[in-house]
PDB file of N, CA and C in Angstrom:
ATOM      1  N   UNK A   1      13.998   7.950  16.803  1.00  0.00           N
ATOM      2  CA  UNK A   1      14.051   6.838  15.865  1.00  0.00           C
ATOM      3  C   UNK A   1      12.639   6.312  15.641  1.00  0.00           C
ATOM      4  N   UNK A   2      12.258   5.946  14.587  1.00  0.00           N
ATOM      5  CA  UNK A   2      10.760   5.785  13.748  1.00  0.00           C
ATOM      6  C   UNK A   2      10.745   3.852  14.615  1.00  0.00           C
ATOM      7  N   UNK A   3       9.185   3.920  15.172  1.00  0.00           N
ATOM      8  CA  UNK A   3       9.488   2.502  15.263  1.00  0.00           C
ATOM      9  C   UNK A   3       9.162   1.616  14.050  1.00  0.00           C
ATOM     10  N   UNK A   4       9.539   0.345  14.621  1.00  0.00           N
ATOM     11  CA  UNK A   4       9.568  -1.226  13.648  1.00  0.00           C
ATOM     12  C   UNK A   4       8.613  -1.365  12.996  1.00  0.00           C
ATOM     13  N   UNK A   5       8.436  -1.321  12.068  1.00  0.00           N
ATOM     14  CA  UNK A   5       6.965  -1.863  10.910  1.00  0.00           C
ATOM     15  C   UNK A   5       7.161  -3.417  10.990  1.00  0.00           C
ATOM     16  N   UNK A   6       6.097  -4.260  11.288  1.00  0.00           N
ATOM     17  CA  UNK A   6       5.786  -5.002  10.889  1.00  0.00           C
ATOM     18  C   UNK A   6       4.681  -5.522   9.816  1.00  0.00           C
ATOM     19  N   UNK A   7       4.923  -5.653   8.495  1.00  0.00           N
ATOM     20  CA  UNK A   7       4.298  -6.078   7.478  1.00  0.00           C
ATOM     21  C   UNK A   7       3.453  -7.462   7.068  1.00  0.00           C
ATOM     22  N   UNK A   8       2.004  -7.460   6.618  1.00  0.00           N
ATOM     23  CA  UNK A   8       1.375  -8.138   6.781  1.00  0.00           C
ATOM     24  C   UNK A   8       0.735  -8.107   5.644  1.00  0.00           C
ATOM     25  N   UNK A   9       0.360  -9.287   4.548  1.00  0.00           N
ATOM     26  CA  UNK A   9       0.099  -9.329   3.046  1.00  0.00           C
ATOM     27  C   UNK A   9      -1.410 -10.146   2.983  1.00  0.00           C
ATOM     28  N   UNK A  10      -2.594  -9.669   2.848  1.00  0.00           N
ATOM     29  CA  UNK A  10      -4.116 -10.360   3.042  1.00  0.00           C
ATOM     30  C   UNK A  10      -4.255 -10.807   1.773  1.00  0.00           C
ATOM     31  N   UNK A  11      -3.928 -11.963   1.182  1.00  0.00           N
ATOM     32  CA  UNK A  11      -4.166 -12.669   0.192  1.00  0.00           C
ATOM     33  C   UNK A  11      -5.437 -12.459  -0.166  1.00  0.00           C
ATOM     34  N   UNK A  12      -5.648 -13.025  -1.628  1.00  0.00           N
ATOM     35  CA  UNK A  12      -7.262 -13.180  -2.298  1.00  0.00           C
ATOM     36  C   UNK A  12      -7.065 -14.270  -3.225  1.00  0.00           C
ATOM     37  N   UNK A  13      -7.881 -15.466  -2.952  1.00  0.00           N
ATOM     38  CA  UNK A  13      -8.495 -16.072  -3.783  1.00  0.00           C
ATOM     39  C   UNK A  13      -6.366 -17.260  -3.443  1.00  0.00           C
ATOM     40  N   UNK A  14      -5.894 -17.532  -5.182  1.00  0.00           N
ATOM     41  CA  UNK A  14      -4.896 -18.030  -5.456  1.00  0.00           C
ATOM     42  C   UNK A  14      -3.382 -17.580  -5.088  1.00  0.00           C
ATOM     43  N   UNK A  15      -4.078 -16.344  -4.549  1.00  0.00           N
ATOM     44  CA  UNK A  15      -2.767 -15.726  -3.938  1.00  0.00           C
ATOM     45  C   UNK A  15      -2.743 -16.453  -2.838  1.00  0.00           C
ATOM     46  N   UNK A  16      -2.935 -16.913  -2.098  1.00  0.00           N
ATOM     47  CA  UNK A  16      -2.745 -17.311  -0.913  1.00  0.00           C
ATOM     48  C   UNK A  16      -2.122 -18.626  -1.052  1.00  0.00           C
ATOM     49  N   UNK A  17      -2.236 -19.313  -2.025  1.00  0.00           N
ATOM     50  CA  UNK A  17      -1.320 -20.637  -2.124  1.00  0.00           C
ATOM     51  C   UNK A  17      -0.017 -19.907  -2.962  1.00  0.00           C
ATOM     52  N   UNK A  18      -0.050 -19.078  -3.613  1.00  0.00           N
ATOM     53  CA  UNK A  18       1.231 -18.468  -4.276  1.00  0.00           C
ATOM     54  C   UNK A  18       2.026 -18.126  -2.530  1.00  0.00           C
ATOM     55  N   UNK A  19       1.252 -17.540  -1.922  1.00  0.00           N
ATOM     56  CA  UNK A  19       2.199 -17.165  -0.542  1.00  0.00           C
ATOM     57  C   UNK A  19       2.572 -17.939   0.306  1.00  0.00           C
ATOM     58  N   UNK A  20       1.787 -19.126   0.430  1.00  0.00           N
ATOM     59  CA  UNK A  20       1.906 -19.951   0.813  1.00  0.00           C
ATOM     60  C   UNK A  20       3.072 -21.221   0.520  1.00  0.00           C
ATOM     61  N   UNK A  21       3.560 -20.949  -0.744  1.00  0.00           N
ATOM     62  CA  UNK A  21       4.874 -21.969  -1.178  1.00  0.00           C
ATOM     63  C   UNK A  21       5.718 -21.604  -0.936  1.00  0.00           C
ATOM     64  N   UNK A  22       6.034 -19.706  -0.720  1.00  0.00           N
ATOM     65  CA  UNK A  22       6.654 -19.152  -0.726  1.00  0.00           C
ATOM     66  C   UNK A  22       7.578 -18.637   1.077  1.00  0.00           C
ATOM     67  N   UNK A  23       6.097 -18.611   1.597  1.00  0.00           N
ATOM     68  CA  UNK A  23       6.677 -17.958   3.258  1.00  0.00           C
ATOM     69  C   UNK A  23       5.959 -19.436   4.083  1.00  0.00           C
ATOM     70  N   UNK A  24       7.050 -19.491   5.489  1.00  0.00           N
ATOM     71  CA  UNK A  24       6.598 -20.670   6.112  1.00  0.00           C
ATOM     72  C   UNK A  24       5.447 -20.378   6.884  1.00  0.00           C
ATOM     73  N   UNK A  25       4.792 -21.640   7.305  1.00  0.00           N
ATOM     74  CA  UNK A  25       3.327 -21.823   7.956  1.00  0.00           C
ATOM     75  C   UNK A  25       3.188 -20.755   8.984  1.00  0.00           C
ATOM     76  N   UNK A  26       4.791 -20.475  10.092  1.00  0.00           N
ATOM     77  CA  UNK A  26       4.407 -19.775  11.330  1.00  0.00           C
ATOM     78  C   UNK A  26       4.117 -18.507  11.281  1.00  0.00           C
ATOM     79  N   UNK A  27       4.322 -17.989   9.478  1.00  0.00           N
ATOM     80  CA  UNK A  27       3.710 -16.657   9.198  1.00  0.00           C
ATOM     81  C   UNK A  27       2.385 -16.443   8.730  1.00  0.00           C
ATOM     82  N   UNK A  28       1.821 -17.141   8.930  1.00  0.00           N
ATOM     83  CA  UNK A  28       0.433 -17.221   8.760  1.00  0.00           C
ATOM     84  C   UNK A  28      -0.288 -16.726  10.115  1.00  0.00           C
ATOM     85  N   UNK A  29      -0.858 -15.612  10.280  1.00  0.00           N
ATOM     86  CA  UNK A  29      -1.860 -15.210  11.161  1.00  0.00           C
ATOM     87  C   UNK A  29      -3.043 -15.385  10.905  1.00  0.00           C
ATOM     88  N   UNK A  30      -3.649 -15.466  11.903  1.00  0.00           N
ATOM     89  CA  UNK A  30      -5.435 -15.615  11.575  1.00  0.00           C
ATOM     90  C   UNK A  30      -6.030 -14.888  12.723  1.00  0.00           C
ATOM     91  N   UNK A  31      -7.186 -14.013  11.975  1.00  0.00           N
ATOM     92  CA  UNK A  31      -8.204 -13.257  12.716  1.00  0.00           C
ATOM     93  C   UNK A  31      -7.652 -12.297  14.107  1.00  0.00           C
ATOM     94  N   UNK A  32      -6.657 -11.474  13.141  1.00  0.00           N
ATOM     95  CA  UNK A  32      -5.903 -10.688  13.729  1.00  0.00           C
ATOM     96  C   UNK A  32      -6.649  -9.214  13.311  1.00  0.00           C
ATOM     97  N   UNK A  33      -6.812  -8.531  14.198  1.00  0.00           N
ATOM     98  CA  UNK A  33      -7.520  -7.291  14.342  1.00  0.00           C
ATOM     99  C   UNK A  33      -7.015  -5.703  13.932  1.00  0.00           C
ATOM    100  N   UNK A  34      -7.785  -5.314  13.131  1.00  0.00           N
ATOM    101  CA  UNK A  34      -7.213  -4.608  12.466  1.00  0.00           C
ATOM    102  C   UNK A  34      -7.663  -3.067  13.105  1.00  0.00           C
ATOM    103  N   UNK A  35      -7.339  -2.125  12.833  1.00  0.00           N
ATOM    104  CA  UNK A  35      -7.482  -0.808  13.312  1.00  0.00           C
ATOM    105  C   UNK A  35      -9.255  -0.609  12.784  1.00  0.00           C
ATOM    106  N   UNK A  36      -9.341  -1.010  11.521  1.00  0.00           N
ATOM    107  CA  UNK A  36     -11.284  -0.273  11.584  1.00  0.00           C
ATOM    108  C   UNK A  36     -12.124  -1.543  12.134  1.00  0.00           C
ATOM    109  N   UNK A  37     -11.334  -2.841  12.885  1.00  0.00           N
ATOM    110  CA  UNK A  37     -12.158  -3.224  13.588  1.00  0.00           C
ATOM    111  C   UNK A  37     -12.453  -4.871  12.860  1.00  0.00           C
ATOM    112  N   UNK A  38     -12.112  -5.161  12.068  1.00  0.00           N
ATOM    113  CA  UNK A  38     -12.328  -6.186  11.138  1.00  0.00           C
ATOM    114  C   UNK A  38     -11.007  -7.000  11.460  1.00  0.00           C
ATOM    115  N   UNK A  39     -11.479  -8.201  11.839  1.00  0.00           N
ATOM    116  CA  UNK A  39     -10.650  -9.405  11.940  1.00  0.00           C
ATOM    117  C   UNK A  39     -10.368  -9.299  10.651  1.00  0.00           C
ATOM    118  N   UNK A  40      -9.155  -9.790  10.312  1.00  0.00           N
ATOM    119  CA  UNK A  40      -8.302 -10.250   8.287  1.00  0.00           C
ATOM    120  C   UNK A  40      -7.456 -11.695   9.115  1.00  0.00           C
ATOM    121  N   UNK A  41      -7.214 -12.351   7.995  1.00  0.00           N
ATOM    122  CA  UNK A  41      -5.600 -13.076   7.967  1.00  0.00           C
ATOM    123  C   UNK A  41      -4.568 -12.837   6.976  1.00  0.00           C
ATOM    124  N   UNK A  42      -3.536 -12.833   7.769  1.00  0.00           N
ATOM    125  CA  UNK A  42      -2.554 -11.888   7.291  1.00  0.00           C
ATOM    126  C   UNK A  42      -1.679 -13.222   7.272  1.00  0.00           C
ATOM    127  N   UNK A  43      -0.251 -12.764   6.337  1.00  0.00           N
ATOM    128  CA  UNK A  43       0.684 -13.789   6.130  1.00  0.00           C
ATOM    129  C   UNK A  43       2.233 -12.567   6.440  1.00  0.00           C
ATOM    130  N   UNK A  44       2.631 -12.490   7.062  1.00  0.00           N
ATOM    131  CA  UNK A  44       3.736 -11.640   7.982  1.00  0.00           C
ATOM    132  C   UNK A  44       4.608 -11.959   7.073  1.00  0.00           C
ATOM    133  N   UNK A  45       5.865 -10.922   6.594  1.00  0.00           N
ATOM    134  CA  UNK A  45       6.526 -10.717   5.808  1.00  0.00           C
ATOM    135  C   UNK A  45       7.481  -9.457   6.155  1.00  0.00           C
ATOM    136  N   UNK A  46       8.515  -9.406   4.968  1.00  0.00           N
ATOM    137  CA  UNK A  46       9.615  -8.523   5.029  1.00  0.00           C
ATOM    138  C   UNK A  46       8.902  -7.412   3.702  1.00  0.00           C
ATOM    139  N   UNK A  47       9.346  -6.330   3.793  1.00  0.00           N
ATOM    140  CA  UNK A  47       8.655  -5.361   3.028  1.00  0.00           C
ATOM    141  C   UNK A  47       9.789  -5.950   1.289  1.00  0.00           C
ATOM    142  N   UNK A  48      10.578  -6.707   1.149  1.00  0.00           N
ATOM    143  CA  UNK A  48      11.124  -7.678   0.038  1.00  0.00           C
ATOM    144  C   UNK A  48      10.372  -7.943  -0.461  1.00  0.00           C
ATOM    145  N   UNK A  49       9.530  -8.730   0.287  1.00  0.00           N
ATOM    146  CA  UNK A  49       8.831  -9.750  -0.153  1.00  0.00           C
ATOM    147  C   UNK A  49       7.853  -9.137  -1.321  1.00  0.00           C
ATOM    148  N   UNK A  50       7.065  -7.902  -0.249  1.00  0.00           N
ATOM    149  CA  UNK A  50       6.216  -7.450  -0.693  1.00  0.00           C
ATOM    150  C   UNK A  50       6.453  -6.835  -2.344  1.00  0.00           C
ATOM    151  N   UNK A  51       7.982  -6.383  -2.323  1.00  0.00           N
ATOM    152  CA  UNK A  51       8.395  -5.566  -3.525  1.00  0.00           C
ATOM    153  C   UNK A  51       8.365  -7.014  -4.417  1.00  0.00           C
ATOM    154  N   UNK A  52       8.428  -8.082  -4.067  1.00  0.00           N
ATOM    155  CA  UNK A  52       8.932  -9.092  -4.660  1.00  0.00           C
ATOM    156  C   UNK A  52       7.204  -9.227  -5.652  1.00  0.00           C
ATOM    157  N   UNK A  53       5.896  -9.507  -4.650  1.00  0.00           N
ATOM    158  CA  UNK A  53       5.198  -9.701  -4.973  1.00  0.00           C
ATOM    159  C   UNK A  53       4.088  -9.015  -5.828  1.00  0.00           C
ATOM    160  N   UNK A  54       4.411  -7.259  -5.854  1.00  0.00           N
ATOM    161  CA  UNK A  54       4.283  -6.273  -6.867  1.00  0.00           C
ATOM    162  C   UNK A  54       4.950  -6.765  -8.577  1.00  0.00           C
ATOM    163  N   UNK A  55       6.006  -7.164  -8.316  1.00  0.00           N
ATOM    164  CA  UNK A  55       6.753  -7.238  -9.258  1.00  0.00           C
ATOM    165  C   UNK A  55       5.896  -8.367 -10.608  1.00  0.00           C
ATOM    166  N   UNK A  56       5.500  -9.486  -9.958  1.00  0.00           N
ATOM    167  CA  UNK A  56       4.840 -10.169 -10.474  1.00  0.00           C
ATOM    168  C   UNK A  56       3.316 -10.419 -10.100  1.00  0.00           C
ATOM    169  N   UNK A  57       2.559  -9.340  -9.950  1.00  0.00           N
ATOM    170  CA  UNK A  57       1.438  -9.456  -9.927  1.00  0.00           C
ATOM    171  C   UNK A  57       0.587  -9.725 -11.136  1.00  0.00           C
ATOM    172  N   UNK A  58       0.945  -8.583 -11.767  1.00  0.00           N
ATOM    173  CA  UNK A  58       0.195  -8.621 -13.096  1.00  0.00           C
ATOM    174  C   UNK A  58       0.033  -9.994 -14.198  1.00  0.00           C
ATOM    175  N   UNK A  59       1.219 -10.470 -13.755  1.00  0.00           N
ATOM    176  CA  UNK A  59       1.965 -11.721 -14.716  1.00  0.00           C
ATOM    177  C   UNK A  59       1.160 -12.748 -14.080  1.00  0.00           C
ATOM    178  N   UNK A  60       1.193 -13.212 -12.896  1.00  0.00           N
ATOM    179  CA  UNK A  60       0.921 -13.881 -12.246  1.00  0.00           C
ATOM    180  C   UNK A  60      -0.701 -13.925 -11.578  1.00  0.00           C
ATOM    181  N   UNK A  61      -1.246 -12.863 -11.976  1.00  0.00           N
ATOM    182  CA  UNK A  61      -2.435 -12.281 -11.794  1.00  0.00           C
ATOM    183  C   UNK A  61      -2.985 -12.462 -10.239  1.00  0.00           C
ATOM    184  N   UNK A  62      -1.610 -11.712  -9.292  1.00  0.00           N
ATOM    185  CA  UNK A  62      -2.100 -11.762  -7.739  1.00  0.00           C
ATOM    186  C   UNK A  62      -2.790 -10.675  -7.171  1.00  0.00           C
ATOM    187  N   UNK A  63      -3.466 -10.963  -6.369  1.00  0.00           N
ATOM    188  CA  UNK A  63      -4.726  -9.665  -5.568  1.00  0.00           C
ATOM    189  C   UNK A  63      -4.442 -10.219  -4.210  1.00  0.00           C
ATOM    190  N   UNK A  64      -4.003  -8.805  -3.754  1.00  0.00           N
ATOM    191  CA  UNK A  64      -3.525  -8.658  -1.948  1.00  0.00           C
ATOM    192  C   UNK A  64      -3.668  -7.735  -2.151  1.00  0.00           C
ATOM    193  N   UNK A  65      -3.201  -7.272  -0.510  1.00  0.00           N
ATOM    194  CA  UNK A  65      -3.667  -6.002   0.228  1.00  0.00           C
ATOM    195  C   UNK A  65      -2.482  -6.133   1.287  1.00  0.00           C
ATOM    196  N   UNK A  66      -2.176  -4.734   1.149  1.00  0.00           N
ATOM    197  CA  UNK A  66      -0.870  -4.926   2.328  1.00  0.00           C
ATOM    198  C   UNK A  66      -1.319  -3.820   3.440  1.00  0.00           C
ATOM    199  N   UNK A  67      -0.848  -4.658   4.857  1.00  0.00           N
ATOM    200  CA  UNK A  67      -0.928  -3.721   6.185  1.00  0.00           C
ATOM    201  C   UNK A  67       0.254  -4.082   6.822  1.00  0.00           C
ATOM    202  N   UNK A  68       0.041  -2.989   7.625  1.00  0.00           N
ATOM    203  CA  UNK A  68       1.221  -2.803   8.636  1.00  0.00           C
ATOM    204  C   UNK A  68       1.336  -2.103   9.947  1.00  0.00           C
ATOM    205  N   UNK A  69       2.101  -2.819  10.741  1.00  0.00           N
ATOM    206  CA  UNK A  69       2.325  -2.295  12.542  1.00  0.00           C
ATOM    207  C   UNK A  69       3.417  -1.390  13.029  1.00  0.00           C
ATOM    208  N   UNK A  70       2.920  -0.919  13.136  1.00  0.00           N
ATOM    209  CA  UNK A  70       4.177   0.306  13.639  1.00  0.00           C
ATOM    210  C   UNK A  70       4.379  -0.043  15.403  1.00  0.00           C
ATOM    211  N   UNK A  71       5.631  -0.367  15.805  1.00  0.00           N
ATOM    212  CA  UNK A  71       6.193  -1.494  16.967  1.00  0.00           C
ATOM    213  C   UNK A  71       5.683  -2.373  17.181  1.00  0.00           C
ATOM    214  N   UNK A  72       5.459  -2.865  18.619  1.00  0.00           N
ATOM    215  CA  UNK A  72       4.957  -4.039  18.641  1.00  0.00           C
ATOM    216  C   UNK A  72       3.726  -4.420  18.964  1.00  0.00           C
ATOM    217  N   UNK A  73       2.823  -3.127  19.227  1.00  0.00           N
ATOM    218  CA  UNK A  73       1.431  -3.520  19.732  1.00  0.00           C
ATOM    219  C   UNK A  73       0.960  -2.352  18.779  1.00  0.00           C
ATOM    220  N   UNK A  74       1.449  -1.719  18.430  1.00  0.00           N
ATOM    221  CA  UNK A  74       0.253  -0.969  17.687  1.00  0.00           C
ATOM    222  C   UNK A  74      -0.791  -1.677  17.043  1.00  0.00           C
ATOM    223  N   UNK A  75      -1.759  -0.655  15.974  1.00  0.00           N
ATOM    224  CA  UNK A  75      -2.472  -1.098  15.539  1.00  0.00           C
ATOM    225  C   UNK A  75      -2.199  -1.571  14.257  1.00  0.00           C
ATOM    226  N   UNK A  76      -2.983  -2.710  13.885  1.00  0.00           N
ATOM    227  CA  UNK A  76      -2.601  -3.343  11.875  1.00  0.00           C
ATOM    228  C   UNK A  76      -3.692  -2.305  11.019  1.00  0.00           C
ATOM    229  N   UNK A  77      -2.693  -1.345  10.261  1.00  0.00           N
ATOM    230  CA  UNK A  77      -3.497   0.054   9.446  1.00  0.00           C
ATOM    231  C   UNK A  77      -2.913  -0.810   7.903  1.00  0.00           C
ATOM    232  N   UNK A  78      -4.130  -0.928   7.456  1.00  0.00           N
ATOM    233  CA  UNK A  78      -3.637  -0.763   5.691  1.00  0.00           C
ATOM    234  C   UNK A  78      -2.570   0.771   5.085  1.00  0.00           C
ATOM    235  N   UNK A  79      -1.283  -0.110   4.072  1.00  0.00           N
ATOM    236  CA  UNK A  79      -0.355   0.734   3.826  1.00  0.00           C
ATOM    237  C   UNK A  79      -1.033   1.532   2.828  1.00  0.00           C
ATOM    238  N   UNK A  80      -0.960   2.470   2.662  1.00  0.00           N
ATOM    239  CA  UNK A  80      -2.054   3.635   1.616  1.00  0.00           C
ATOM    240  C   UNK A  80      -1.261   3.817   0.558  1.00  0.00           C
ATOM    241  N   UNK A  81       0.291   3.672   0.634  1.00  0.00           N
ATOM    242  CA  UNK A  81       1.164   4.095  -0.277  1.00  0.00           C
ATOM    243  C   UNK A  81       1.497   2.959  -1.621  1.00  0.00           C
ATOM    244  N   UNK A  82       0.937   1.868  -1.218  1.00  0.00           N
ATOM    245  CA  UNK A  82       1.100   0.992  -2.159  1.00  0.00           C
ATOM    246  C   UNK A  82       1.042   0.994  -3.823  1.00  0.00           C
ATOM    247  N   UNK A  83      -0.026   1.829  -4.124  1.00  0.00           N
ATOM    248  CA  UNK A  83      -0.355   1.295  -5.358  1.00  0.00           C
ATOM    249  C   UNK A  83      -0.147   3.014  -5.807  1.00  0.00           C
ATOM    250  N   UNK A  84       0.494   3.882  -5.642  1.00  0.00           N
ATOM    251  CA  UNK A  84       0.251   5.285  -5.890  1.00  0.00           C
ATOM    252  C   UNK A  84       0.274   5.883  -7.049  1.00  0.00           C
ATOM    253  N   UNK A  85       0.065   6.115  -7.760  1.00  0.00           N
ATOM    254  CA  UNK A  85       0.248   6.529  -9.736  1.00  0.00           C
ATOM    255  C   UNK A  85       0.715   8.223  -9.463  1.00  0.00           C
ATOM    256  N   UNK A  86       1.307   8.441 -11.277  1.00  0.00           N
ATOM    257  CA  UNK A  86       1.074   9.958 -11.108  1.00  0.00           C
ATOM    258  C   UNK A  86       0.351  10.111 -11.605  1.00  0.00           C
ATOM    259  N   UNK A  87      -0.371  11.815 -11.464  1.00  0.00           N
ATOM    260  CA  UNK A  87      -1.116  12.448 -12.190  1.00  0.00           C
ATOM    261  C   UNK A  87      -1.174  13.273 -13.062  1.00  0.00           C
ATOM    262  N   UNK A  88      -1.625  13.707 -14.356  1.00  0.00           N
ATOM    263  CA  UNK A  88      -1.755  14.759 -15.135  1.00  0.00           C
ATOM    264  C   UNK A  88      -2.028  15.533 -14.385  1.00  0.00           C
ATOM    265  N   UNK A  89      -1.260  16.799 -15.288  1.00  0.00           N
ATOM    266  CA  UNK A  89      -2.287  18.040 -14.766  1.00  0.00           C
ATOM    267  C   UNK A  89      -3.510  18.131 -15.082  1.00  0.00           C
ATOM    268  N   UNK A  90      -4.134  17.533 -16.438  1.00  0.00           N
ATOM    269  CA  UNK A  90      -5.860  17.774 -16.396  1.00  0.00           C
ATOM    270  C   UNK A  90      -6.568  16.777 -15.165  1.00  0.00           C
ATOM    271  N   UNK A  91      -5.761  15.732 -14.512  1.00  0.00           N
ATOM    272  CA  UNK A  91      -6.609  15.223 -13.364  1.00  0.00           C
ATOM    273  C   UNK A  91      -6.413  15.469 -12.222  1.00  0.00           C
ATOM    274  N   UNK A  92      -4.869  16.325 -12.178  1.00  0.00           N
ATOM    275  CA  UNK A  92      -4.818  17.088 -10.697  1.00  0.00           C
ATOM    276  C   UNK A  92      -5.910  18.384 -10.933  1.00  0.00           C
ATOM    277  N   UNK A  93      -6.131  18.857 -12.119  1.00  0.00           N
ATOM    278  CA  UNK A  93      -7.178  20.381 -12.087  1.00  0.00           C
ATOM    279  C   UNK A  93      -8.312  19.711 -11.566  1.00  0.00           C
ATOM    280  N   UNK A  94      -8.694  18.354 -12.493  1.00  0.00           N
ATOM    281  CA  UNK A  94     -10.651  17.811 -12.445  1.00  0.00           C
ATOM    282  C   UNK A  94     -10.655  17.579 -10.776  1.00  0.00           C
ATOM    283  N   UNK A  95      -9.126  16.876 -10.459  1.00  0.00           N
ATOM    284  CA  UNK A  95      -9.745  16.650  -8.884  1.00  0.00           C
ATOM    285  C   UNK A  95      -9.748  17.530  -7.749  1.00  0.00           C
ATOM    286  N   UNK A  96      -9.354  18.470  -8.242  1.00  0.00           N
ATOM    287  CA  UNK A  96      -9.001  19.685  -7.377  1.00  0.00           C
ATOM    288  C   UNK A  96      -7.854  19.513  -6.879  1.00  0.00           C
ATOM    289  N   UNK A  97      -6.746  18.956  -7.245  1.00  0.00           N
ATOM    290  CA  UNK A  97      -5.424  19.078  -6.252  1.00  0.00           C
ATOM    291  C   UNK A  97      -4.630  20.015  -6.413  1.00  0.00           C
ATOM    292  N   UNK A  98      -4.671  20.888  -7.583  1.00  0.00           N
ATOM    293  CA  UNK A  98      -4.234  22.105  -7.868  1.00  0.00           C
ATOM    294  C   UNK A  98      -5.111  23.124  -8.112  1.00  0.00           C
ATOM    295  N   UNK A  99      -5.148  24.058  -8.151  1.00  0.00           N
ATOM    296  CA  UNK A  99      -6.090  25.715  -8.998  1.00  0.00           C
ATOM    297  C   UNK A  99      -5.284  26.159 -10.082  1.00  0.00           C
ATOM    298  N   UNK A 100      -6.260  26.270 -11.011  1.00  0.00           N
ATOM    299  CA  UNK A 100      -5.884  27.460 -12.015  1.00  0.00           C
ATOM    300  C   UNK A 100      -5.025  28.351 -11.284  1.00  0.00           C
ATOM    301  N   UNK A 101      -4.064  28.987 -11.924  1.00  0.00           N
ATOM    302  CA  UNK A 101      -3.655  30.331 -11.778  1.00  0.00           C
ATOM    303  C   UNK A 101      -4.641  31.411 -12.291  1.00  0.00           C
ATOM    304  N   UNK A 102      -4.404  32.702 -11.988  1.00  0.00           N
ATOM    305  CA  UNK A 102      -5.063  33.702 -13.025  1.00  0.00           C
ATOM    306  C   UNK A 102      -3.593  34.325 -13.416  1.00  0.00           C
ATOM    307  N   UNK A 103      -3.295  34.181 -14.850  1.00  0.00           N
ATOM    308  CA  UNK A 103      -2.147  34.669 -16.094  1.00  0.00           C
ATOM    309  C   UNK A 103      -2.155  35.600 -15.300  1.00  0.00           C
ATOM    310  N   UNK A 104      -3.260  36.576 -15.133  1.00  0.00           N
ATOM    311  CA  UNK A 104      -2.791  38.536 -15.637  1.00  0.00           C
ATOM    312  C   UNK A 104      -2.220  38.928 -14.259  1.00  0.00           C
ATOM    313  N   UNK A 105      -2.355  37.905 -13.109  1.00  0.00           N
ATOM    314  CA  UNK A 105      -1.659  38.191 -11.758  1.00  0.00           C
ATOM    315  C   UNK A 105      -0.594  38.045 -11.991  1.00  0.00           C
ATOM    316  N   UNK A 106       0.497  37.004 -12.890  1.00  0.00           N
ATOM    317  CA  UNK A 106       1.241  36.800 -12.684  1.00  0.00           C
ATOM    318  C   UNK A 106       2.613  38.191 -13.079  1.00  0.00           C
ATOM    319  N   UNK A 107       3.462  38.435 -12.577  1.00  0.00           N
ATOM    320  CA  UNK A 107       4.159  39.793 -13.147  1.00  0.00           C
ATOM    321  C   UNK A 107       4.849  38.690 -14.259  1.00  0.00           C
ATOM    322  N   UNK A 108       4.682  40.097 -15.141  1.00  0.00           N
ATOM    323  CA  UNK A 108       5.737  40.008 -16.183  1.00  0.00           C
ATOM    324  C   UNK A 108       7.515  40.531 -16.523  1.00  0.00           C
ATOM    325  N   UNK A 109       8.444  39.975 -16.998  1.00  0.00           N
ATOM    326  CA  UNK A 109       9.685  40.746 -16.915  1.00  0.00           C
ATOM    327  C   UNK A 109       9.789  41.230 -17.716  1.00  0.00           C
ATOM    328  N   UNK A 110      10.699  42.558 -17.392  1.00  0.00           N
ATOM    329  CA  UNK A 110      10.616  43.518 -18.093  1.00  0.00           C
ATOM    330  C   UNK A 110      11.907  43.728 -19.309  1.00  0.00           C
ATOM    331  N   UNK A 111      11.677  43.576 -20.146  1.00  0.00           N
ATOM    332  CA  UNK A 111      12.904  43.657 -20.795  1.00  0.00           C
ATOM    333  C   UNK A 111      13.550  44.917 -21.505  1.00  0.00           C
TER     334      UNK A 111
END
């Protein structure tokens, strides 16, 4: 069984009073240590929330950063999956995430 994530939302600027109306005081952490070593303050949350606060970012024009603990002492790692887009194929080719084929390898059927 995968352990417990605990989720943690690093406000910027006006976000932090938007989170602040929203989640109570005792979720407020401060200068909690993060895996590359950098104290953050974090505001502890349900991964809801977080979907909650995607939802109206743009509208609302909020800037965070989300991390998270895997059980209870691990380390606080920023979630990487957050913001993920797709890609074209002309920017999976430019970035290298795919190769050309070469056509004339490929067999042909025979009809």
């Amino acid at each position: 069984m995968p352990a417990k994530k605990t989720w943690y939302v690093e406000a910027v600027g006006h976000t932090n009073e938007a989170i602040a109306a929203e989640l109570p005081t005792e979720n407020a952490h401060k200068g909690v240590l993060c895996q590359d070593g950098v104290k953050r303050d974090f505001w502890e949350c349900d991964y809801r929330f977080i979907t909650k606060l995607l939802q109206s970012e743009a509208a609302e024009h909020l800037q965070f950063k989300v991390f998270y603990r895997e059980g209870r002492y691990g380390p606080v790692k920023p979630w990487p999956f957050l913001r993920k887009r797709r890609m074209t194929l002309a920017e999976a080719l430019r970035k290298e995430v795919v190769k050309r084929s070469d056509s004339s390898k490929v067999p042909r059927p025979m009809t």
